[in-house]
C-alpha atoms as a PDB file:
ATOM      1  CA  UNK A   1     -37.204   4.416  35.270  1.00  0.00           C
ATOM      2  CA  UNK A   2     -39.610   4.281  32.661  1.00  0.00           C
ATOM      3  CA  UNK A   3     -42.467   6.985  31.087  1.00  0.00           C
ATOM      4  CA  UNK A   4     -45.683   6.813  29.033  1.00  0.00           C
ATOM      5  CA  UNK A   5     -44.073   8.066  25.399  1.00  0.00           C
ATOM      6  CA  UNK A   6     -45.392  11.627  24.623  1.00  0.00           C
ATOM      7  CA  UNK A   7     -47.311  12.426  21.525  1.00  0.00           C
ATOM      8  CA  UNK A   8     -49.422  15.232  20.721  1.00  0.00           C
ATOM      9  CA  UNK A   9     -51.573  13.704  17.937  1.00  0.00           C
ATOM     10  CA  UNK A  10     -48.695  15.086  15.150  1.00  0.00           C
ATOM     11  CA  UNK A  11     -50.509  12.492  12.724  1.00  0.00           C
ATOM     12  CA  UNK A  12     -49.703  13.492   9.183  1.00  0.00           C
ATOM     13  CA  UNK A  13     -52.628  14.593   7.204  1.00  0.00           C
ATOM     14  CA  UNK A  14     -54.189  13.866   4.407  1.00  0.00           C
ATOM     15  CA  UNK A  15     -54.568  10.150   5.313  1.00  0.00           C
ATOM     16  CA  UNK A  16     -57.423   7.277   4.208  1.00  0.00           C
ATOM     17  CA  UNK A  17     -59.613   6.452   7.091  1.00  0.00           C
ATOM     18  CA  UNK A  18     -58.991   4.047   9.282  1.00  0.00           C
ATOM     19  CA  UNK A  19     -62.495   2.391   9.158  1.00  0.00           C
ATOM     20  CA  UNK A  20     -63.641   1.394   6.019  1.00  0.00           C
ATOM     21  CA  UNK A  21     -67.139   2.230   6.924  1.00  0.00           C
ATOM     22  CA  UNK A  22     -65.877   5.855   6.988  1.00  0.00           C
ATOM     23  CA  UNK A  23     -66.355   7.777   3.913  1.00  0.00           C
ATOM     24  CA  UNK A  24     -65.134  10.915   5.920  1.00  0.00           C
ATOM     25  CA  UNK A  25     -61.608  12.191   6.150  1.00  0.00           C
ATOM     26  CA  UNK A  26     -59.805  10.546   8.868  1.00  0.00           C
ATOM     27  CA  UNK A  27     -59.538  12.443  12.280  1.00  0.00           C
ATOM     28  CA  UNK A  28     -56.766  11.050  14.494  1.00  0.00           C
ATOM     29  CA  UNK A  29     -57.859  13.134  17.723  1.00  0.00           C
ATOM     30  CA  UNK A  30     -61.525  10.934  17.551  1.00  0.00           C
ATOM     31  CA  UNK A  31     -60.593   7.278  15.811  1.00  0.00           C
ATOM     32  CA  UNK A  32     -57.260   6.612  18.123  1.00  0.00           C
ATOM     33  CA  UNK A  33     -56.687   6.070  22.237  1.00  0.00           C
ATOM     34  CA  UNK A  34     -53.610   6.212  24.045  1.00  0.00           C
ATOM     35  CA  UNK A  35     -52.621   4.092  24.997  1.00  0.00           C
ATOM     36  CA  UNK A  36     -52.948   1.552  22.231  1.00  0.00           C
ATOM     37  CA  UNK A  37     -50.734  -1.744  21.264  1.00  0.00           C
ATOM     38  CA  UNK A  38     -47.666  -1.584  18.578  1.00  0.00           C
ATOM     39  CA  UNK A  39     -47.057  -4.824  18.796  1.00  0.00           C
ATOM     40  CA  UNK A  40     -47.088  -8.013  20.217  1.00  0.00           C
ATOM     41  CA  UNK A  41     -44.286 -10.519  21.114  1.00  0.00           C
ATOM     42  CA  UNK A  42     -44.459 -14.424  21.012  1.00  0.00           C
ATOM     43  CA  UNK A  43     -41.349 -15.875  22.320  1.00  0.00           C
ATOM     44  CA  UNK A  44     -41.574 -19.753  21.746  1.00  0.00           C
ATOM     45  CA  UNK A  45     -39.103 -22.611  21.181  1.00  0.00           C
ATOM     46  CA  UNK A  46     -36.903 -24.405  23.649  1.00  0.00           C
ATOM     47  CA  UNK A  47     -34.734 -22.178  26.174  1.00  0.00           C
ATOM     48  CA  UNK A  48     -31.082 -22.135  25.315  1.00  0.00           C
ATOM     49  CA  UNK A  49     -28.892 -21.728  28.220  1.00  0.00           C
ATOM     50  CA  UNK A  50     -26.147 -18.468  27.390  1.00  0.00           C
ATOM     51  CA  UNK A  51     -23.229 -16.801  29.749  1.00  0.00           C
ATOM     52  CA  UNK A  52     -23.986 -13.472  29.942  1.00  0.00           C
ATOM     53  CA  UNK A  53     -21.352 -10.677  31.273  1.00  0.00           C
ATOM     54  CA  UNK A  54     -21.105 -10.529  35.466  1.00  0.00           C
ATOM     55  CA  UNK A  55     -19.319  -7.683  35.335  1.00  0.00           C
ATOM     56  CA  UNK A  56     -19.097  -3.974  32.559  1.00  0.00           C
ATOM     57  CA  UNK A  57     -19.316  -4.844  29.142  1.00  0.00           C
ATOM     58  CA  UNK A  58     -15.720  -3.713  27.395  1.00  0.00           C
ATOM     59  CA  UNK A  59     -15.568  -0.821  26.310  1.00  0.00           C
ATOM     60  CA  UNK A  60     -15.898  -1.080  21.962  1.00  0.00           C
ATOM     61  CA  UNK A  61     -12.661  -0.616  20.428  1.00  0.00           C
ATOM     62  CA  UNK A  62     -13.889   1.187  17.514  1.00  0.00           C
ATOM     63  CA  UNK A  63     -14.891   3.799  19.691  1.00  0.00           C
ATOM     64  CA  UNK A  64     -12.760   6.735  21.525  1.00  0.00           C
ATOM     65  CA  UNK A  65     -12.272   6.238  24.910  1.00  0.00           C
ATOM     66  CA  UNK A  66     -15.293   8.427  27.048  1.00  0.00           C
ATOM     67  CA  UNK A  67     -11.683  10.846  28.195  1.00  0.00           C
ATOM     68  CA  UNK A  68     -11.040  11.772  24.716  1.00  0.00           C
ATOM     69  CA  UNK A  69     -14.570  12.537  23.952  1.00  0.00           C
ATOM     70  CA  UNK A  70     -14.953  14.708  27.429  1.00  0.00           C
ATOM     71  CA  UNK A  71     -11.751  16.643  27.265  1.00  0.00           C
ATOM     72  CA  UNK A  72     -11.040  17.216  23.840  1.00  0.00           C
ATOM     73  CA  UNK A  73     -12.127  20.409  22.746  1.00  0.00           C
ATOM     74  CA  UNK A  74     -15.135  20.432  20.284  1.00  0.00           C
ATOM     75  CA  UNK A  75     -13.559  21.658  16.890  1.00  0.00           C
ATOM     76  CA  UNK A  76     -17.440  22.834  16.245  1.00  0.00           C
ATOM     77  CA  UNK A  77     -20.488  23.467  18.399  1.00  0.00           C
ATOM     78  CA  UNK A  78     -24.306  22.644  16.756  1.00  0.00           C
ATOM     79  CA  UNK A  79     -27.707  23.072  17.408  1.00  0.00           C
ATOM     80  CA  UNK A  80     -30.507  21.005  15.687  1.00  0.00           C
ATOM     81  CA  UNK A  81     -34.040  21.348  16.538  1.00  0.00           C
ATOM     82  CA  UNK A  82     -36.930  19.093  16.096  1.00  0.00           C
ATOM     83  CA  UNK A  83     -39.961  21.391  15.455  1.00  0.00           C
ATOM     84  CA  UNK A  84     -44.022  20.696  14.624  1.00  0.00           C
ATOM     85  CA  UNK A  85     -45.996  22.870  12.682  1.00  0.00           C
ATOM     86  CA  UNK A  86     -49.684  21.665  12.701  1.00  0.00           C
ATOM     87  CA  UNK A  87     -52.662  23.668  11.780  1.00  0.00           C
ATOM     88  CA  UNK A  88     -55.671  21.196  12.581  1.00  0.00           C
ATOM     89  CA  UNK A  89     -57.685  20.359  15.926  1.00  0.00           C
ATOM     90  CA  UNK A  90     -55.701  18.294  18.362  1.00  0.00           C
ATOM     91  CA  UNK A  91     -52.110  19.215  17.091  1.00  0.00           C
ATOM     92  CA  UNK A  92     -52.087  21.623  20.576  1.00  0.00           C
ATOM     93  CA  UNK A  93     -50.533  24.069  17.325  1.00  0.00           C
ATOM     94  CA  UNK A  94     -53.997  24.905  15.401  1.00  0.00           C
ATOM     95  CA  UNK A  95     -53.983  28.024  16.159  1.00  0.00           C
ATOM     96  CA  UNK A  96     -51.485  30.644  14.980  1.00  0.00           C
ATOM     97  CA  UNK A  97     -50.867  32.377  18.249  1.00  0.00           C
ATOM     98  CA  UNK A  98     -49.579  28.859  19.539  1.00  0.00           C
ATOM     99  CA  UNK A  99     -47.508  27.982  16.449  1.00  0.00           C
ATOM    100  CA  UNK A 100     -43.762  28.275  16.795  1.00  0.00           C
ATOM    101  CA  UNK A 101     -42.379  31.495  15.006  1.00  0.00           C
ATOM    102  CA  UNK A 102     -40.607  29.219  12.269  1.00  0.00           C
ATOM    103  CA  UNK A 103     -44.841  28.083  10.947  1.00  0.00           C
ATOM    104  CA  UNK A 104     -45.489  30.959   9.222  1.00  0.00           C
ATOM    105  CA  UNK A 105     -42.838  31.028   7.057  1.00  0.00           C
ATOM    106  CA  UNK A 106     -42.224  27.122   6.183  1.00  0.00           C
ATOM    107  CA  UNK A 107     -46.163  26.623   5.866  1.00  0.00           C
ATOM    108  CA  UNK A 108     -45.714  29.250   3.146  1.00  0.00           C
ATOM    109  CA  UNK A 109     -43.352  27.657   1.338  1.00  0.00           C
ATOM    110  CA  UNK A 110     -44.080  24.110   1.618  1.00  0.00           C
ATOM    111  CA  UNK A 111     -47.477  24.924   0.287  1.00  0.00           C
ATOM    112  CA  UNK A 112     -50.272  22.961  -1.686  1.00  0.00           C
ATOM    113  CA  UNK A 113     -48.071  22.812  -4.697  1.00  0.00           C
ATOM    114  CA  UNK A 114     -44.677  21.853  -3.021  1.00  0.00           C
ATOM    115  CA  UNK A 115     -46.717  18.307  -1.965  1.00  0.00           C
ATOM    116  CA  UNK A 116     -48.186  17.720  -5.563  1.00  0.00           C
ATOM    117  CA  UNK A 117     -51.775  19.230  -4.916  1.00  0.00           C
ATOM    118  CA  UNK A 118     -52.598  18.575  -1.456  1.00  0.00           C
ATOM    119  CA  UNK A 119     -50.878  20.368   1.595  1.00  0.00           C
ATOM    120  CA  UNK A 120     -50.217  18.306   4.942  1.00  0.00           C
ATOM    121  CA  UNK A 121     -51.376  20.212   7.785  1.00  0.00           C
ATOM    122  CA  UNK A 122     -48.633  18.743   9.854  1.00  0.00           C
ATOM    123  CA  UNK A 123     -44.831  19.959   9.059  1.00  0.00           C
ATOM    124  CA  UNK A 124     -42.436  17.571  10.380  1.00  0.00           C
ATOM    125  CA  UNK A 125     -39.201  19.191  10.832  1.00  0.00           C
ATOM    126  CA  UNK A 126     -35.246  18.633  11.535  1.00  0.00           C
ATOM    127  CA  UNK A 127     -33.687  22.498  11.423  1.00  0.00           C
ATOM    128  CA  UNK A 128     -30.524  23.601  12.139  1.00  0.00           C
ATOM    129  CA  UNK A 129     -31.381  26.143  15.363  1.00  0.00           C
ATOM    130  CA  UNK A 130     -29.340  28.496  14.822  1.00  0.00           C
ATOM    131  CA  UNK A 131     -30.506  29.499  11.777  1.00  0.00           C
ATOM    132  CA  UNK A 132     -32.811  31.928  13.476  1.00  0.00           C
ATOM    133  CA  UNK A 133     -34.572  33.912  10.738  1.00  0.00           C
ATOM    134  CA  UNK A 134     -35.422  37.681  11.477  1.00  0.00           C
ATOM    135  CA  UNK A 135     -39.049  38.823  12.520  1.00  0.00           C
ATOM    136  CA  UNK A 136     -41.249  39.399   9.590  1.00  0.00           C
ATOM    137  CA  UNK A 137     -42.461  42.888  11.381  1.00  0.00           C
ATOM    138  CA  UNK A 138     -39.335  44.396  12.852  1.00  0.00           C
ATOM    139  CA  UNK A 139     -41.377  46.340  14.969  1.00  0.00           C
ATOM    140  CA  UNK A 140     -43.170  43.799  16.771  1.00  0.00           C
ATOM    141  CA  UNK A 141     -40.831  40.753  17.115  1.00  0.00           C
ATOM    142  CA  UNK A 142     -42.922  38.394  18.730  1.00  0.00           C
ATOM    143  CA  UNK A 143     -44.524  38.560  14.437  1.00  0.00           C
ATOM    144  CA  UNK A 144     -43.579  34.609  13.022  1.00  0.00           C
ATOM    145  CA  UNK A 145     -40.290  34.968  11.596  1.00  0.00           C
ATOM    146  CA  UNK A 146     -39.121  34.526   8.209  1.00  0.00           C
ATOM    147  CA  UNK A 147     -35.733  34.145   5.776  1.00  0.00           C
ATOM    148  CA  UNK A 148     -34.620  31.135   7.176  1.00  0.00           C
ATOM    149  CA  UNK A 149     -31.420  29.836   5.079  1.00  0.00           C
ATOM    150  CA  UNK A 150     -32.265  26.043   5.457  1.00  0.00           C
ATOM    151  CA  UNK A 151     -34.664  23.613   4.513  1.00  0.00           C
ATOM    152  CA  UNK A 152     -37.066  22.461   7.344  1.00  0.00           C
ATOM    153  CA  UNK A 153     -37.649  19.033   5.532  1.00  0.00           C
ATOM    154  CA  UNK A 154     -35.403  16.447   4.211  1.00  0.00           C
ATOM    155  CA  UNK A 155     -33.296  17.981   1.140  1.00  0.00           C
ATOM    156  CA  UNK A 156     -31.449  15.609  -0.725  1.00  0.00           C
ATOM    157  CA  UNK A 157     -29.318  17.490  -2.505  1.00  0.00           C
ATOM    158  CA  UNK A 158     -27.960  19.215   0.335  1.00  0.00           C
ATOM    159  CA  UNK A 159     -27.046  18.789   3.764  1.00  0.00           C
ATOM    160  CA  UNK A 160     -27.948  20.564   6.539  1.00  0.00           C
ATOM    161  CA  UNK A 161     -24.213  21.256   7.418  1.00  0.00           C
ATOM    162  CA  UNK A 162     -21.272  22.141   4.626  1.00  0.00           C
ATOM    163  CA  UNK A 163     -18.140  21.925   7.015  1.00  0.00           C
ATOM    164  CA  UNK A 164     -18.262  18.383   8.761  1.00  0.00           C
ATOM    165  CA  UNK A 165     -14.823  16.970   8.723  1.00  0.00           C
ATOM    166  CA  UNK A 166     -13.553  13.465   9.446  1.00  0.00           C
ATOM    167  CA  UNK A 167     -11.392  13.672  12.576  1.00  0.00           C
ATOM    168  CA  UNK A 168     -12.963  16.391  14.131  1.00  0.00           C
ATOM    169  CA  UNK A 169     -15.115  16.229  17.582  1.00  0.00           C
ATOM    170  CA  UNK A 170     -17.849  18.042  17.910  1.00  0.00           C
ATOM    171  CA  UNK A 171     -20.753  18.452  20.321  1.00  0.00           C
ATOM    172  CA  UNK A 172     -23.975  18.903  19.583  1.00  0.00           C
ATOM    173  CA  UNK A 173     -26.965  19.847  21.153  1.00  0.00           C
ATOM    174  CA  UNK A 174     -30.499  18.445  19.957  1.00  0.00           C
ATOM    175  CA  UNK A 175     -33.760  20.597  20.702  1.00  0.00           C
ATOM    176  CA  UNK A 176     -37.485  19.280  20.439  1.00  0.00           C
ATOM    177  CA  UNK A 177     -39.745  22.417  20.146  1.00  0.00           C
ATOM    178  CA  UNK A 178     -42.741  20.004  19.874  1.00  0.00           C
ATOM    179  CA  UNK A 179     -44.873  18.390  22.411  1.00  0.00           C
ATOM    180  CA  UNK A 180     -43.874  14.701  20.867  1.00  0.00           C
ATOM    181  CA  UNK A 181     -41.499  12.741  22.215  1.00  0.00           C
ATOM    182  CA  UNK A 182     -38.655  12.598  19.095  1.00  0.00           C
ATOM    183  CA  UNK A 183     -35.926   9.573  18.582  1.00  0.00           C
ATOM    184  CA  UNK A 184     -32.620  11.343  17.368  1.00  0.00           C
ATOM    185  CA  UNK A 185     -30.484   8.484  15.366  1.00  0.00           C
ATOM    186  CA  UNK A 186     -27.545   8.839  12.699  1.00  0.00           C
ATOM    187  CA  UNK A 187     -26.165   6.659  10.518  1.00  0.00           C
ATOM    188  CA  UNK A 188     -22.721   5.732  10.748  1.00  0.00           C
ATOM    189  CA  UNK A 189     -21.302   7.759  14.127  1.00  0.00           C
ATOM    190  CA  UNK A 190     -21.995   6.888  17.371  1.00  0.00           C
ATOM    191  CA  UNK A 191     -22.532   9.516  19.952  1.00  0.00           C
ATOM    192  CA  UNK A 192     -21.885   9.877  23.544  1.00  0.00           C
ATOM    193  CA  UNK A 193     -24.754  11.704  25.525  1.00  0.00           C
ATOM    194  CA  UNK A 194     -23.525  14.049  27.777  1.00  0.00           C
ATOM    195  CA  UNK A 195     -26.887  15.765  29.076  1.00  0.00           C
ATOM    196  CA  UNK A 196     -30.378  15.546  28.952  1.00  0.00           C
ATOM    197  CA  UNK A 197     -32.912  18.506  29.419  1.00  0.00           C
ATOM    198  CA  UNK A 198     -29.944  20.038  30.139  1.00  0.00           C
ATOM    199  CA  UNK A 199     -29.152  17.579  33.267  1.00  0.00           C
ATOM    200  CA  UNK A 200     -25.425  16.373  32.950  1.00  0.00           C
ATOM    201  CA  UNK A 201     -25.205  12.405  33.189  1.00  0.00           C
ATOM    202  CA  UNK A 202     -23.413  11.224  35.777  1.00  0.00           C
ATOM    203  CA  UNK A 203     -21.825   8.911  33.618  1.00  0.00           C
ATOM    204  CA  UNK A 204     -22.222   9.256  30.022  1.00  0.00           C
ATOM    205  CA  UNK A 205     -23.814   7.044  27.680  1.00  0.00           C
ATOM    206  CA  UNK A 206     -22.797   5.884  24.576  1.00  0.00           C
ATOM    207  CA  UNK A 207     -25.627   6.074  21.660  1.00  0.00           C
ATOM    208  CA  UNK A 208     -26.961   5.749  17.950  1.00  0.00           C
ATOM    209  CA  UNK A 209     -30.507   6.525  18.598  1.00  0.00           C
ATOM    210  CA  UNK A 210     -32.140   8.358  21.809  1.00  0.00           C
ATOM    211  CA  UNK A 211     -35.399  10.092  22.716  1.00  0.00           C
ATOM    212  CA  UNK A 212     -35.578  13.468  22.867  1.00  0.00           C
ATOM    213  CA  UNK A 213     -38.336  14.690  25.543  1.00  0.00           C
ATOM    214  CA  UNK A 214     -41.137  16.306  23.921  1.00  0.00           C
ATOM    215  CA  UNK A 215     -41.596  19.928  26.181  1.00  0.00           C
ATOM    216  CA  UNK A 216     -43.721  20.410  29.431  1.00  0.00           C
ATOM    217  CA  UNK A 217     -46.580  20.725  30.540  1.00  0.00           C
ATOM    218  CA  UNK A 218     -48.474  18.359  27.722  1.00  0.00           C
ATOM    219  CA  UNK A 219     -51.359  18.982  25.961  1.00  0.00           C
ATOM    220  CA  UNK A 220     -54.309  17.328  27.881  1.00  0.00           C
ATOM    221  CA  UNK A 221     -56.588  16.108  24.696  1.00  0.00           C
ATOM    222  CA  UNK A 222     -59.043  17.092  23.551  1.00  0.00           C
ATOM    223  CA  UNK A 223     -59.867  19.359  26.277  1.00  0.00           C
ATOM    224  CA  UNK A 224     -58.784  23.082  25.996  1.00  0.00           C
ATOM    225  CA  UNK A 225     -57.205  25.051  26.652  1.00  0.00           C
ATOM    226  CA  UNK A 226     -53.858  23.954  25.005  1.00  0.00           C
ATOM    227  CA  UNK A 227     -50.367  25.080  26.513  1.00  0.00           C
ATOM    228  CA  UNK A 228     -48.395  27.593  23.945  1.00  0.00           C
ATOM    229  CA  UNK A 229     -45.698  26.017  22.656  1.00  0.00           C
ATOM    230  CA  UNK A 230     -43.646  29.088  22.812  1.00  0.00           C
ATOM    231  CA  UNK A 231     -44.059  28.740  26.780  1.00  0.00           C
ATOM    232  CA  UNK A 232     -43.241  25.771  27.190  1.00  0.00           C
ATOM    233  CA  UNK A 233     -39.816  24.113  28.574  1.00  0.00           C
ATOM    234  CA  UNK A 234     -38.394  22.413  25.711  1.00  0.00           C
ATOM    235  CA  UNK A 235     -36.934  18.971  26.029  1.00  0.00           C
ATOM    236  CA  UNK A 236     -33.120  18.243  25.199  1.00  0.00           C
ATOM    237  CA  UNK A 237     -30.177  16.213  24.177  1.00  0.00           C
ATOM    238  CA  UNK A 238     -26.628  16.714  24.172  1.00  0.00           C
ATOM    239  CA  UNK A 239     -23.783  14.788  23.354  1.00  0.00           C
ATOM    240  CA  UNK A 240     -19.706  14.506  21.872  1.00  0.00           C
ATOM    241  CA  UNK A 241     -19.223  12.626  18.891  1.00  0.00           C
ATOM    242  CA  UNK A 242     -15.919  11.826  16.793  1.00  0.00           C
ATOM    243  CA  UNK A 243     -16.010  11.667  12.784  1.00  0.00           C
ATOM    244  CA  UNK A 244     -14.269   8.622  11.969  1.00  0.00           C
ATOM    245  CA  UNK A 245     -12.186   8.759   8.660  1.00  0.00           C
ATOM    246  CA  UNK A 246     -14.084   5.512   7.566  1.00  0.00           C
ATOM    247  CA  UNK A 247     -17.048   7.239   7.402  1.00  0.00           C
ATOM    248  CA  UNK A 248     -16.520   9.870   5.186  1.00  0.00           C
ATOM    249  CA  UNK A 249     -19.381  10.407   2.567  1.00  0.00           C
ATOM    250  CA  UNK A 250     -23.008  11.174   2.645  1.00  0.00           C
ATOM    251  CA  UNK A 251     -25.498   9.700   5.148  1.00  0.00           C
ATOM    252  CA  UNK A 252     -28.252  10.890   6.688  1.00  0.00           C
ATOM    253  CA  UNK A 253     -29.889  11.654  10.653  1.00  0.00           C
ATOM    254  CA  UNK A 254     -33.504  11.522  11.374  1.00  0.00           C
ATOM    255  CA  UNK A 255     -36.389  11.108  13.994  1.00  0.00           C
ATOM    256  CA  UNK A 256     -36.932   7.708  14.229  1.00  0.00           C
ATOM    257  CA  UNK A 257     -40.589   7.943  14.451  1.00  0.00           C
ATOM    258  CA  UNK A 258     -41.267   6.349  10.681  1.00  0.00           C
ATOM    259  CA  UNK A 259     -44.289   9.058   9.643  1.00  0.00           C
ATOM    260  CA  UNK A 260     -42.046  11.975  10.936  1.00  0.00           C
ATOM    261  CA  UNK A 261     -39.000  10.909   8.790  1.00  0.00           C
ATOM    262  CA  UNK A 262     -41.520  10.344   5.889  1.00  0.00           C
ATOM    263  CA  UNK A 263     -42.857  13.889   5.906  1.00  0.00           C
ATOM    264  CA  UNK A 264     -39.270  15.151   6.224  1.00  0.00           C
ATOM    265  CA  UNK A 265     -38.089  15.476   9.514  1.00  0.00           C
ATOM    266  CA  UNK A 266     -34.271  13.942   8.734  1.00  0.00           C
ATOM    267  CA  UNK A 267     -31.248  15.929   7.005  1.00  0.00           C
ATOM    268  CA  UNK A 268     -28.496  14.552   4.578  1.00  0.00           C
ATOM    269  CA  UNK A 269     -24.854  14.702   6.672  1.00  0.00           C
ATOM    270  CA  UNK A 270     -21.862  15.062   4.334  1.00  0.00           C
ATOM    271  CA  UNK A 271     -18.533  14.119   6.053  1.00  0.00           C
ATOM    272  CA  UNK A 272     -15.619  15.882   4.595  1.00  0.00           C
ATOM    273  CA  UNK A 273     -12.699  13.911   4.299  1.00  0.00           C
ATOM    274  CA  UNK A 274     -10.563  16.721   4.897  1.00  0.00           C
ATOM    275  CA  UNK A 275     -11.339  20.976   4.932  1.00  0.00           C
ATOM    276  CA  UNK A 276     -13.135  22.293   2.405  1.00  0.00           C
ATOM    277  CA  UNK A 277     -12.486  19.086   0.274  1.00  0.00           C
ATOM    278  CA  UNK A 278     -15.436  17.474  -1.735  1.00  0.00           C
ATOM    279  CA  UNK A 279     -17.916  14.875  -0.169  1.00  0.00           C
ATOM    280  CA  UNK A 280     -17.219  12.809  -3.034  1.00  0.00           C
ATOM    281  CA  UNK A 281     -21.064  11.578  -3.131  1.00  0.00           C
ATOM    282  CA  UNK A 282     -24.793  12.327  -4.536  1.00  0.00           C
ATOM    283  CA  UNK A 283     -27.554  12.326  -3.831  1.00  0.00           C
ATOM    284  CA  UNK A 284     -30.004   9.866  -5.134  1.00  0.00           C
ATOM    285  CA  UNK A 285     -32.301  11.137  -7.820  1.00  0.00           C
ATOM    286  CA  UNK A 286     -35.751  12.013  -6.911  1.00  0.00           C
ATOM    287  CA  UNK A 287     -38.863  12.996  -8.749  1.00  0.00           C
ATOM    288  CA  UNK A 288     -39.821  16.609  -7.603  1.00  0.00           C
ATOM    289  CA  UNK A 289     -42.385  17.041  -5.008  1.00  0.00           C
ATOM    290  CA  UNK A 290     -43.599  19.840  -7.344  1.00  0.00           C
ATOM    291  CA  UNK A 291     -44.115  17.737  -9.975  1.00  0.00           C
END
């Protein structure tokens, strides 16, 4: 079963414009369709005859077996959440009342001078969810919410969890609080999936990359109104995964989308290799974004 890919016209801003006739600044909501081609495929050469499987592939021996994962009990339970925070026509976000209570505050604080001069209007972000924040009027608590204790973008001096430990399981549950369809993927563990929009599989799937649904009902573009994100039934991953010891270090886990990983939406993972021990790793250096 297959589905158009969702995306709410999260196109990072500032950009050049796409036609070179256009001296204006680019808007993504009037110069691009859906749907439009990514690519195309020539296959060409002789055919080469190949035995493929008739029956299950084996089960990878580097893996634990789908049992383990299942009835083990998770030595930590995590939430991550995929969130947009856009401020210009077409994001279905522009306007504050429709913004996710997290905008507020990291549109503060990734500001002008946190980019170098120029503010995107579009936040991309990978937060750990259950770093809720507190409402910035405590009498009113629908008010945005600030004092979050995390980054929303890509740190790389820190990760976005301090007590991930080779050997343990965990599960983990992935939230998109966008309208955009977002490709979860880490680097070095695979996971099995376990659920999706909160539907147990009935059999699970092993995975290093999978979509997460972007929430219902979609924006219908350009047209308004837009549905309120805040309303809206947000789309969902879970899954078990199993820290091998051969992975212990630093890596990191993004959307796969390559302009939402670019404008931050990934997080540095340190694996422990044992309780409160040391990653033993560093981040790369990078020139400050303030600078």
């Amino acid at each position: 079963m297959s589905r158009a890919s969702h995306h709410s016209f999260d196109f990072p801003e500032p950009c050049p414009p796409l036609d070179p006739s256009n001296t204006t600044p680019c808007d993504p909501t009037a110069q691009l369709t859906f749907p439009f081609p990514l690519a195309t495929i020539v296959v060409d050469g002789d055919p080469v005859d190949m035995k493929l499987p008739s029956g299950p592939l084996p089960v990878p021996t580097a893996l634990p077996s789908v049992d383990e994962m299942l009835n083990t009990t998770p030595n930590a339970v995590r939430n991550v959440a995929f969130e947009i925070c856009g401020n210009t026509m077409g994001a279905a976000m522009n306007m504050p009342e429709n913004q996710l209570p997290s905008c507020g505050w990291y549109f503060t604080k990734y500001d002008a001078t946190y980019w170098g001069g120029t503010p995107f209007k579009n936040l991309e972000m990978m937060r750990d969810a259950d770093d809720t924040g507190v409402p910035s009027n405590p009498v009113d608590p629908n008010m945005p919410l600030v004092d979050f204790k995390k980054e929303g973008l890509f740190a790389p001096d820190q990760p976005l969890f301090n007590d991930m430990v080779v050997g343990n399981h965990e599960e983990w549950t992935v939230v998109n609080r966008s309208f955009s369809d977002h490709p979860f993927h880490i680097h070095q563990n695979p996971f099995l999936a376990t659920k999706i929009n909160g539907q147990t599989l009935p059999i699970p799937e092993w995975h290093d990359t999978i979509i997460v649904p972007g929430a219902v009902p979609q924006p219908a573009h350009p047209e308004p109104p837009q549905p309120n994100i805040n309303d809206a039934q947000y789309g969902s991953i879970t899954f078990r995964t199993h820290f091998k010891p051969i992975t212990a270090g630093c890596f990191v886990m993004h959307c796969h989308i390559l302009t939402h990983e670019d404008l931050g939406m990934m997080q540095r993972v340190d694996l422990l290799p044992g309780p409160n021990q040391p990653s033993q790793c560093e981040a790369e250096s990078m020139p400050s974004m303030q600078h």
